[in-house]
N, C-alpha and C. Protein backbone atom coordinates (compact mmCIF):
# COMPACT_ATOMS: atom_id res chain seq x y z
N UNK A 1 0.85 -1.18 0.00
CA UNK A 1 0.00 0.00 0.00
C UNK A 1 0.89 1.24 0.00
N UNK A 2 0.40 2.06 -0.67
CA UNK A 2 0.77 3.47 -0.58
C UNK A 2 0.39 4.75 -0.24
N UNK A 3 0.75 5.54 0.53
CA UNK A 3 0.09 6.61 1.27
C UNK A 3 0.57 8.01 0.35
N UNK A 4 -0.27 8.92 -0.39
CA UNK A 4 0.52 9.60 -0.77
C UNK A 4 -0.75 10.82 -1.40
N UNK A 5 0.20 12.14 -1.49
CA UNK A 5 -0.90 13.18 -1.69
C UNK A 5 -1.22 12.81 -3.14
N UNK A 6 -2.62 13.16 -2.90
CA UNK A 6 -3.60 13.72 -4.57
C UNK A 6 -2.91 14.38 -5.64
N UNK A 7 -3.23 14.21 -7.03
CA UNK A 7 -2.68 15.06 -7.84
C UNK A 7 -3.87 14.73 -9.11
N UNK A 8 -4.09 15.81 -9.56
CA UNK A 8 -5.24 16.33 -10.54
C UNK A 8 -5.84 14.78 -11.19
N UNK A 9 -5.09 14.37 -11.80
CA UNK A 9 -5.37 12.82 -12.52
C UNK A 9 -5.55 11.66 -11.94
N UNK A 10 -5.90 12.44 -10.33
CA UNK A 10 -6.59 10.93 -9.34
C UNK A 10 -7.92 11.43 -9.08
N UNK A 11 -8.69 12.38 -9.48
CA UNK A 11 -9.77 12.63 -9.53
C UNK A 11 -10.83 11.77 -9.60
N UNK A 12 -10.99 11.44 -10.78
CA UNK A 12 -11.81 10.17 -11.26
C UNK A 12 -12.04 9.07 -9.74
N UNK A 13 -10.82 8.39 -9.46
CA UNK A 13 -10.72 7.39 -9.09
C UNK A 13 -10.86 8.02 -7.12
N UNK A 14 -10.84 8.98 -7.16
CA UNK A 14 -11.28 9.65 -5.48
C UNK A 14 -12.80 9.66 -5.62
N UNK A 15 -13.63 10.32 -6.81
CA UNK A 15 -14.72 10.20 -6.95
C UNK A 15 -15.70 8.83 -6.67
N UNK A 16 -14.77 8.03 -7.35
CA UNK A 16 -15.44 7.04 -7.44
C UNK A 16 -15.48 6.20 -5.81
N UNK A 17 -14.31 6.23 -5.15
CA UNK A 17 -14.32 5.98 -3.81
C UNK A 17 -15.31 6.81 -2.62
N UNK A 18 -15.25 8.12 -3.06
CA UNK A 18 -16.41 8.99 -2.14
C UNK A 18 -17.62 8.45 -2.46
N UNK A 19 -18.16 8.55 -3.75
CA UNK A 19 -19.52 7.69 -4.26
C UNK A 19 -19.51 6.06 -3.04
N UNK A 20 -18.57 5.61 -3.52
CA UNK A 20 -18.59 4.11 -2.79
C UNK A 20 -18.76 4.26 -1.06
N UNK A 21 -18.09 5.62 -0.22
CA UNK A 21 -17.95 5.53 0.83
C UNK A 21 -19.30 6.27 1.77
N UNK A 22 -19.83 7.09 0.72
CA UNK A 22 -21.60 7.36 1.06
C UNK A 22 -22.29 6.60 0.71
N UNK A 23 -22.07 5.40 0.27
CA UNK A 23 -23.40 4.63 0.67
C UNK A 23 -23.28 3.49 2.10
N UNK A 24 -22.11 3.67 2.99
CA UNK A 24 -22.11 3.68 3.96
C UNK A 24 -23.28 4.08 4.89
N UNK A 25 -23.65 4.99 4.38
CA UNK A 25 -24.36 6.19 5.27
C UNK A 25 -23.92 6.68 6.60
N UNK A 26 -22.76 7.13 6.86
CA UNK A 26 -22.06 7.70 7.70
C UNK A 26 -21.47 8.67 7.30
N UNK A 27 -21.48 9.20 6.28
CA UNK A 27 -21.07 10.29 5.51
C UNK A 27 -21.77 11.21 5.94
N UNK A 28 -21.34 13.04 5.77
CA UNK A 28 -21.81 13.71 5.70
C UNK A 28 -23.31 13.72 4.53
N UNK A 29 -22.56 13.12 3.60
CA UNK A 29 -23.77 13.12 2.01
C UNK A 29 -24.11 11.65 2.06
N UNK A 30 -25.31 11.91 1.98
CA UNK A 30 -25.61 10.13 1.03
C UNK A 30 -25.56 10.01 0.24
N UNK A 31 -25.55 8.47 -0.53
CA UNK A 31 -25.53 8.11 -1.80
C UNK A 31 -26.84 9.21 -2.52
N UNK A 32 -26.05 9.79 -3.96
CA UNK A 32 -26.39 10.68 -4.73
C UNK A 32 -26.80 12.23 -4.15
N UNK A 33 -26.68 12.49 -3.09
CA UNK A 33 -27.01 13.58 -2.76
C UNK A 33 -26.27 14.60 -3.32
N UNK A 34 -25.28 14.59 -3.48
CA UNK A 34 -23.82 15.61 -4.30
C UNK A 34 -23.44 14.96 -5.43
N UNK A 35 -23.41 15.87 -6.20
CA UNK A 35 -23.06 16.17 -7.92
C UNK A 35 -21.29 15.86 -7.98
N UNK A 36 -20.50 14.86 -8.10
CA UNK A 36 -19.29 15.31 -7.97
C UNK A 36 -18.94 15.12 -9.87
N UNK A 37 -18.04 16.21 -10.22
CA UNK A 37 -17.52 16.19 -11.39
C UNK A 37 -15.96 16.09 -11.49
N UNK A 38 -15.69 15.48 -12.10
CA UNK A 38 -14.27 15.52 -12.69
C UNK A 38 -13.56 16.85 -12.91
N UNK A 39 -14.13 17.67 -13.61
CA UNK A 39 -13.34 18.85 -13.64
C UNK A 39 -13.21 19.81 -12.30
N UNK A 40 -13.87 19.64 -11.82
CA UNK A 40 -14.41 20.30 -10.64
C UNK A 40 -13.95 19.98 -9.58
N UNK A 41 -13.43 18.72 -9.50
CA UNK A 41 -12.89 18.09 -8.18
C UNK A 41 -11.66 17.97 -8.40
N UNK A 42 -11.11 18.04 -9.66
CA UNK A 42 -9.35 17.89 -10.08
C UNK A 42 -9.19 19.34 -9.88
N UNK A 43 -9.86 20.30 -9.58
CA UNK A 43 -9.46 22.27 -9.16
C UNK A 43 -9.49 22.23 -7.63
N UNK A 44 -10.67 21.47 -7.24
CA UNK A 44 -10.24 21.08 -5.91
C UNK A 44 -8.88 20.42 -5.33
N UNK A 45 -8.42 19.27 -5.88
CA UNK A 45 -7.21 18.86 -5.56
C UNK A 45 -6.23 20.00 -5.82
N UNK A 46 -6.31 20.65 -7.08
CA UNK A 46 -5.05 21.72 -7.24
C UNK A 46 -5.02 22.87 -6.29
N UNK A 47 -6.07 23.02 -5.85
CA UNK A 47 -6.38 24.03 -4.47
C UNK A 47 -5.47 24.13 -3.01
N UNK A 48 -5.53 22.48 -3.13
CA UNK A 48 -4.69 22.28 -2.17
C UNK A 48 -3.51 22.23 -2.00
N UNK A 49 -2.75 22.38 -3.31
CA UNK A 49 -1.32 22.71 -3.10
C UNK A 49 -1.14 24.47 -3.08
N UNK A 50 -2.15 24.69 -3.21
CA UNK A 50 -1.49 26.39 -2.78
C UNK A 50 -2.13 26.91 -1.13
N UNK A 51 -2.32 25.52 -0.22
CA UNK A 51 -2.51 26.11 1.31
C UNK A 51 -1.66 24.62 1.82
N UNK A 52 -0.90 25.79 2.59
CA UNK A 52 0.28 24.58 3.21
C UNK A 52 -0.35 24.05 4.44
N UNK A 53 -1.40 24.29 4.98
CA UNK A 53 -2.37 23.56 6.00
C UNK A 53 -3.39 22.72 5.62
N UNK A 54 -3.46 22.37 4.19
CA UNK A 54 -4.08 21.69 3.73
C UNK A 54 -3.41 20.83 2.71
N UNK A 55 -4.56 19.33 2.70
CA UNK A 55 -3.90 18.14 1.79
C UNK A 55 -4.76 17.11 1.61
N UNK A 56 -4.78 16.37 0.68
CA UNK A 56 -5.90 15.45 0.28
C UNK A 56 -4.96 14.13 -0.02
N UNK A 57 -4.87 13.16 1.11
CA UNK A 57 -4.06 12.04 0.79
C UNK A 57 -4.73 10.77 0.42
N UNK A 58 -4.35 9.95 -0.74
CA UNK A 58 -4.64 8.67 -1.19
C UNK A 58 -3.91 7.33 -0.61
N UNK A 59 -4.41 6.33 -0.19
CA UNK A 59 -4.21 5.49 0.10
C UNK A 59 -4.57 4.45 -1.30
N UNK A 60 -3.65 3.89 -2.15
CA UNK A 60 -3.53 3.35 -2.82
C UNK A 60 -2.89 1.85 -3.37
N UNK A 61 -3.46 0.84 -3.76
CA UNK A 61 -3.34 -0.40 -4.12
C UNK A 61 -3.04 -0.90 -5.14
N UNK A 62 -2.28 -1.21 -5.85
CA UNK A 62 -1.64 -1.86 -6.97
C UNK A 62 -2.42 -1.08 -8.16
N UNK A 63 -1.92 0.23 -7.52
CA UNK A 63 -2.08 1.08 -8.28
C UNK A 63 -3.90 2.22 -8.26
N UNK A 64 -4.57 1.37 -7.59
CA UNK A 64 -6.04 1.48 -7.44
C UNK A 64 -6.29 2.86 -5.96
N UNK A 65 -6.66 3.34 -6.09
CA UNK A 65 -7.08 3.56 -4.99
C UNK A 65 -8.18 3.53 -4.61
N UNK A 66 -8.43 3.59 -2.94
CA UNK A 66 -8.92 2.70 -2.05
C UNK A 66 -9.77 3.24 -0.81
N UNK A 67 -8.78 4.65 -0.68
CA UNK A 67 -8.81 5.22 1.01
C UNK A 67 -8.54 6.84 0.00
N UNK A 68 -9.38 7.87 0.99
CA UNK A 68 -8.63 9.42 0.97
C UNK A 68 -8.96 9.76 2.30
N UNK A 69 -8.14 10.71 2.55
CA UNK A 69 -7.70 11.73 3.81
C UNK A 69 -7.82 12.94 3.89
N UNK A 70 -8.77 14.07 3.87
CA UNK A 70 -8.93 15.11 3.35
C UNK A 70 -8.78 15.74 4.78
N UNK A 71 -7.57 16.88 4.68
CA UNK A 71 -7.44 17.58 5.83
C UNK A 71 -7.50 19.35 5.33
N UNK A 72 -8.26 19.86 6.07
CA UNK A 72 -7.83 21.11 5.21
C UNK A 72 -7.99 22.04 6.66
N UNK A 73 -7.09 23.51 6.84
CA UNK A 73 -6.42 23.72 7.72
C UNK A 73 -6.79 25.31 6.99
N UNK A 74 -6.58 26.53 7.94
CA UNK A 74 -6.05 27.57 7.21
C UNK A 74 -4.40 28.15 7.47
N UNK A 75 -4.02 28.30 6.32
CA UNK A 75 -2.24 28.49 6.79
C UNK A 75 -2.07 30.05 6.65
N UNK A 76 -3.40 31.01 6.61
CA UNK A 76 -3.47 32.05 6.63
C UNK A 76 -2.78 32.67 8.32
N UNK A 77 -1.76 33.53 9.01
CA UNK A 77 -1.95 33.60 10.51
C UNK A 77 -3.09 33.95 10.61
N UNK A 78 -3.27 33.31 11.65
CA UNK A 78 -4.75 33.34 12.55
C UNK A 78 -5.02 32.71 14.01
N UNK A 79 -5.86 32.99 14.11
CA UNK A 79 -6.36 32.36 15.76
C UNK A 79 -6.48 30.92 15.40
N UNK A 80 -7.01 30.37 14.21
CA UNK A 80 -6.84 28.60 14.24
C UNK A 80 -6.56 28.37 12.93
N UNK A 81 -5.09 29.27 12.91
CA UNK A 81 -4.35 28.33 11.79
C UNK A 81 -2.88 27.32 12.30
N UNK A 82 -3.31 26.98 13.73
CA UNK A 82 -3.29 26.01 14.43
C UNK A 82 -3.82 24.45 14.07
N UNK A 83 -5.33 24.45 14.03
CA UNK A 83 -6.01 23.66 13.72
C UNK A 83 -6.51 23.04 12.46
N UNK A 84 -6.57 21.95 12.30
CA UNK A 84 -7.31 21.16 11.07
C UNK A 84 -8.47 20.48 11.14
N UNK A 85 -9.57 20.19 10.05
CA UNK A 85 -10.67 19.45 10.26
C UNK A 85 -10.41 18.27 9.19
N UNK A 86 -11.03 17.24 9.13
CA UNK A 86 -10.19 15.95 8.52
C UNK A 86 -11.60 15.06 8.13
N UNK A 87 -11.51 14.56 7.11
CA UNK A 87 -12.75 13.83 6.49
C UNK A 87 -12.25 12.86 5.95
N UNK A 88 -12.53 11.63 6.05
CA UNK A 88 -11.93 10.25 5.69
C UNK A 88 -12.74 9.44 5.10
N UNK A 89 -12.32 8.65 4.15
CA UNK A 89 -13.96 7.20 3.71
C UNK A 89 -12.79 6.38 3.36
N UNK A 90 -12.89 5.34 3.31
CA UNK A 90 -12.46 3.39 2.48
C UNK A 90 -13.53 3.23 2.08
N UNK A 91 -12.81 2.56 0.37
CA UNK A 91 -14.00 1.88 -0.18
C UNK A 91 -13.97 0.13 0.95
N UNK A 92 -15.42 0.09 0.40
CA UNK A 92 -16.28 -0.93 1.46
C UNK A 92 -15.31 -2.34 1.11
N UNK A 93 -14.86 -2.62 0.14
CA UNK A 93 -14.40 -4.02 -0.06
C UNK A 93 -12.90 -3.59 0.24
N UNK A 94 -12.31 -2.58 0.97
CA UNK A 94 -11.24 -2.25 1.54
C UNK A 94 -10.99 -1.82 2.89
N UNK A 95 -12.37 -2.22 3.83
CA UNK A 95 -12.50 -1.85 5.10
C UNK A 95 -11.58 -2.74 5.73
N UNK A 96 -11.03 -2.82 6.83
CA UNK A 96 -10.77 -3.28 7.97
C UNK A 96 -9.49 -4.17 7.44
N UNK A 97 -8.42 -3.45 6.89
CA UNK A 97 -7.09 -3.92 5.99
C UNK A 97 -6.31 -2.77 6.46
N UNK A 98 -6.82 -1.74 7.53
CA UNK A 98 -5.59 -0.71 8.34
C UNK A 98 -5.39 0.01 7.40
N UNK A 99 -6.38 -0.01 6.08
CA UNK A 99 -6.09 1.37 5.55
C UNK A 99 -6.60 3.24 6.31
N UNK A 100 -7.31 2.98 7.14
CA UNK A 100 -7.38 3.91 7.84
C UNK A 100 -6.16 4.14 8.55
N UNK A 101 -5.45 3.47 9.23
CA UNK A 101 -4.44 3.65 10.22
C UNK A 101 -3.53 3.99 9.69
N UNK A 102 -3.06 3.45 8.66
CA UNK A 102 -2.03 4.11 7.69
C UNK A 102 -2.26 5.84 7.23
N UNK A 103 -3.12 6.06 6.61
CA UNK A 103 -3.62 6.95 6.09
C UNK A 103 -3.68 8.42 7.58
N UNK A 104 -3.89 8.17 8.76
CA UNK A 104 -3.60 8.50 10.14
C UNK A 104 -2.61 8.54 9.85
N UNK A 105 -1.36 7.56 10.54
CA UNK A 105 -0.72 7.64 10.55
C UNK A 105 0.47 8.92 10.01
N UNK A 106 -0.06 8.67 8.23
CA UNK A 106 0.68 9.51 7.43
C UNK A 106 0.64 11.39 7.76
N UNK A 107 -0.99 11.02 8.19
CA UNK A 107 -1.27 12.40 8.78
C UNK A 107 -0.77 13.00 9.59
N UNK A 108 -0.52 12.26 10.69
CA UNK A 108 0.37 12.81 12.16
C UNK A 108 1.29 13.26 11.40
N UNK A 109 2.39 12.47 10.81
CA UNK A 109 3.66 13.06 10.05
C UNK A 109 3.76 14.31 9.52
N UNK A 110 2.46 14.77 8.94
CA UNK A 110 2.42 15.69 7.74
C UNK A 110 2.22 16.85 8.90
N UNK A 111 1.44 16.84 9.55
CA UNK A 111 0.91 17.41 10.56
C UNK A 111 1.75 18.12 11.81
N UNK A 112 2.71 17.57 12.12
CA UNK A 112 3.66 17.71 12.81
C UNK A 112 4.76 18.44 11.68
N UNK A 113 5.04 18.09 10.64
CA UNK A 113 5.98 18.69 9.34
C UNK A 113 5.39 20.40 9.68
N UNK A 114 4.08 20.34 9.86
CA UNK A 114 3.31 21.71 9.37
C UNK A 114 2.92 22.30 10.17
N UNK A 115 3.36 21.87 11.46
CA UNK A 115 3.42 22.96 12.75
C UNK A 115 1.48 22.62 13.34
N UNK A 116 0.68 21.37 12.65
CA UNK A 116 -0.65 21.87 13.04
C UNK A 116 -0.77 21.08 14.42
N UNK A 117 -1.17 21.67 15.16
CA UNK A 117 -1.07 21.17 16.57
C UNK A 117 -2.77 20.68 17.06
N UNK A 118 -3.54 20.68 16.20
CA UNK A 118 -4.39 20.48 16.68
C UNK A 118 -5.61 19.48 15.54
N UNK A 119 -6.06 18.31 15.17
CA UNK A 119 -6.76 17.92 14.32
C UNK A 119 -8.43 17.89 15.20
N UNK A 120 -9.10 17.84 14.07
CA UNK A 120 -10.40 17.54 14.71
C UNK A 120 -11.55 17.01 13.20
N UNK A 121 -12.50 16.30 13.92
CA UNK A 121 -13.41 15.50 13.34
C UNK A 121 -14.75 15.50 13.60
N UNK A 122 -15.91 15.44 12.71
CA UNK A 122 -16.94 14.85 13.72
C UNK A 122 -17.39 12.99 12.72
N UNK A 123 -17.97 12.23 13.86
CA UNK A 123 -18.49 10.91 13.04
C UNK A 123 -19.98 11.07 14.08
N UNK A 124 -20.91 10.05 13.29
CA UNK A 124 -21.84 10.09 13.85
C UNK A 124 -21.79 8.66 14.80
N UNK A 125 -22.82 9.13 16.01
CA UNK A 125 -22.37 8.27 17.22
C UNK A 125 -22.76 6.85 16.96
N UNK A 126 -23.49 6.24 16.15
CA UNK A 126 -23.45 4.71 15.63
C UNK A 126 -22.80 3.99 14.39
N UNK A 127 -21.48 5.05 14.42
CA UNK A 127 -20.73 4.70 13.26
C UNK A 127 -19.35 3.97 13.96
N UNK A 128 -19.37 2.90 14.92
CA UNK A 128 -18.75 1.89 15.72
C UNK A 128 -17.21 2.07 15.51
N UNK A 129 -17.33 1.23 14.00
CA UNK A 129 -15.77 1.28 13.28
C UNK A 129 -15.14 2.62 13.27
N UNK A 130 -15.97 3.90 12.81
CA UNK A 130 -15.20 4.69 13.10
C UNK A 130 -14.32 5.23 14.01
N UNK A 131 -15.34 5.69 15.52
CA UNK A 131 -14.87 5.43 16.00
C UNK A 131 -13.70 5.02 17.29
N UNK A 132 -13.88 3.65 16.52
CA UNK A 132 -12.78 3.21 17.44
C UNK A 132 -11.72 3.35 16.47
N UNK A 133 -11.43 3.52 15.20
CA UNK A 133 -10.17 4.36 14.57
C UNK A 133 -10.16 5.49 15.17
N UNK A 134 -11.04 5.86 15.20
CA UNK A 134 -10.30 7.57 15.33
C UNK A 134 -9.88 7.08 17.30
N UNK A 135 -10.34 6.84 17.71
CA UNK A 135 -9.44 6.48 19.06
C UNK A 135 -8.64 5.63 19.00
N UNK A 136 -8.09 4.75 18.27
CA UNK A 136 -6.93 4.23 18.37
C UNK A 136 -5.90 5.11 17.62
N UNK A 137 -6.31 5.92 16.99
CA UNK A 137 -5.16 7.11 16.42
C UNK A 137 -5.22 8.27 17.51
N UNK A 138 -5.38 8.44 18.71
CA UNK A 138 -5.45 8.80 19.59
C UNK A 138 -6.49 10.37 19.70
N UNK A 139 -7.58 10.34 18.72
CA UNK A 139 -9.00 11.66 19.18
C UNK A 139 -9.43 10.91 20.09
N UNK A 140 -10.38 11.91 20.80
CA UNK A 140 -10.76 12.13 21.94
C UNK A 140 -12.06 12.32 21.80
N UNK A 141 -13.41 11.99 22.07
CA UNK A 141 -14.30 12.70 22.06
C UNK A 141 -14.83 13.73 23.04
N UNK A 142 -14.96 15.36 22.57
CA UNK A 142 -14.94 16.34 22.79
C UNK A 142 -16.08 16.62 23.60
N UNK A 143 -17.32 16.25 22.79
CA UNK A 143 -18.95 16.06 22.82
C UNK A 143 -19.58 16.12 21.75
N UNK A 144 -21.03 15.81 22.28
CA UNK A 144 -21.92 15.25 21.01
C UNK A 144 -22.48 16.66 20.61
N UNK A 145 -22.95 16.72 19.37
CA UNK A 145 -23.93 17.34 18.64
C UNK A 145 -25.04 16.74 18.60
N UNK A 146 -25.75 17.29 19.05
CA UNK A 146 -27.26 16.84 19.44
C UNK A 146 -28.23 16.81 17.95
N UNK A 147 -28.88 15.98 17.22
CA UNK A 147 -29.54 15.98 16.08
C UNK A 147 -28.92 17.06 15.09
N UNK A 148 -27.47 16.51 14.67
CA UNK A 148 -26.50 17.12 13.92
C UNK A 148 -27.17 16.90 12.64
N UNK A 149 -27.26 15.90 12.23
CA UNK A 149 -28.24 15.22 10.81
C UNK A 149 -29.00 14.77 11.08
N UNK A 150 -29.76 15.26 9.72
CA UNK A 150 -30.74 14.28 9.66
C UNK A 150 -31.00 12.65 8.28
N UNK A 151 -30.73 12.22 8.64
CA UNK A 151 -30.73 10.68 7.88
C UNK A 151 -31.99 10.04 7.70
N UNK A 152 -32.29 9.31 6.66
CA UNK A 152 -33.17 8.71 6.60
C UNK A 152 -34.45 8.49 7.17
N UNK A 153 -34.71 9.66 7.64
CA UNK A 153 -36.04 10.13 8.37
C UNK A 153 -35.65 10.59 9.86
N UNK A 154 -34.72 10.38 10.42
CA UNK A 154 -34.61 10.41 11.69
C UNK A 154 -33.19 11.62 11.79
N UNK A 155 -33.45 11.72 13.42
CA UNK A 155 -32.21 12.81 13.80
C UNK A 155 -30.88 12.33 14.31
N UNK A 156 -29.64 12.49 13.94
CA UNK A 156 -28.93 11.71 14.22
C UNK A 156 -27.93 12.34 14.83
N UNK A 157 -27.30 12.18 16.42
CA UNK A 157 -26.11 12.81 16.82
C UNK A 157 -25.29 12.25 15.88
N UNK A 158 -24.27 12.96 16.15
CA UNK A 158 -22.26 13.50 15.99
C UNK A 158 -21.72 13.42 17.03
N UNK A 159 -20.82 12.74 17.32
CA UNK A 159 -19.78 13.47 18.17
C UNK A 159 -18.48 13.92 17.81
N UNK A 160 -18.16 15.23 18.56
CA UNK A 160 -16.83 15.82 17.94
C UNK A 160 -16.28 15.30 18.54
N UNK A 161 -14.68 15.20 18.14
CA UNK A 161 -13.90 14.65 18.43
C UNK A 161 -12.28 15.41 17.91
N UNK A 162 -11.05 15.29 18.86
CA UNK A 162 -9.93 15.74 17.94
C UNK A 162 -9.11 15.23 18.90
N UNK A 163 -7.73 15.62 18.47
CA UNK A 163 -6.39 15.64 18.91
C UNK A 163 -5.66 16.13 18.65
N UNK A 164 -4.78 15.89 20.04
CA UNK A 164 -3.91 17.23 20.02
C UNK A 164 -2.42 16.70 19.70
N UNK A 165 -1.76 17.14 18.62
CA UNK A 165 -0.44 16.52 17.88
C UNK A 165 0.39 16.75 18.65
């Protein structure tokens, strides 16, 4: 496996993993709720090389990828250009193979490279696997968001969660 940042011509194949990782339904979006385009999301990736607090990392398989890591930060000075917020999915026939942990992992590194001292997340509170990744990469849960979403008819907490690098 390979851990490594985005670049314009992995578009396609991030798309296709976000599609795969909302129908989870632990996503912010559900399946089809967001329009994602190719051109549109390869300006997004290029976005991110012009903020050094931000980065969109692939976790990749014999060439395939599998896993992304979307951290985005402001590297503007500021009161929390300290901090990052971080959005993660595995495709489903790539769950529970430590591509999350890796993909962590790589993050702390980058993270620490970039002075950000602080990550944070939210998952929703019956999303199990999550998690207990995100606590074995050492977040914390902060507290809940009380009927943060709403899903499939019903109201669904969040809990925030982060750590401190």
């Amino acid at each position: 496996m390979v851990i490594r940042e985005a670049i314009g011509k992995d578009a396609e194949q991030i798309i296709a993993v976000i599609r795969n990782a909302e129908e989870s339904n632990f996503m912010l979006f559900g399946p089809g709720e967001r329009k994602l385009e190719t051109e549109q999301f390869t300006k997004f990736i290029e976005n991110f090389h012009n903020n050094s607090h931000s980065a969109l990392f692939v976790a990749e398989i014999e060439k395939q990828i599998v896993g992304y890591l979307i951290v985005q930060g402001n590297h503007m000075p500021s009161r929390v250009s300290h901090r990052a917020y971080i959005v993660v999915g595995i495709h489903q026939e790539y769950r529970g193979q430590k591509i999350g942990t890796a993909l962590f992992s790589h993050l702390d590194d980058w993270a620490k490279e970039k002075s950000i001292h602080r990550l944070e997340l939210t998952v929703m509170t019956n999303n199990t696997a999550g998690i207990a990744l995100y606590k074995k990469m050492g977040f914390e849960i902060e507290g809940t968001k009380k009927h943060s979403l709403y899903v499939d008819g019903e109201y669904r907490d969040e809990y925030y969660m982060a750590k401190i690098v």
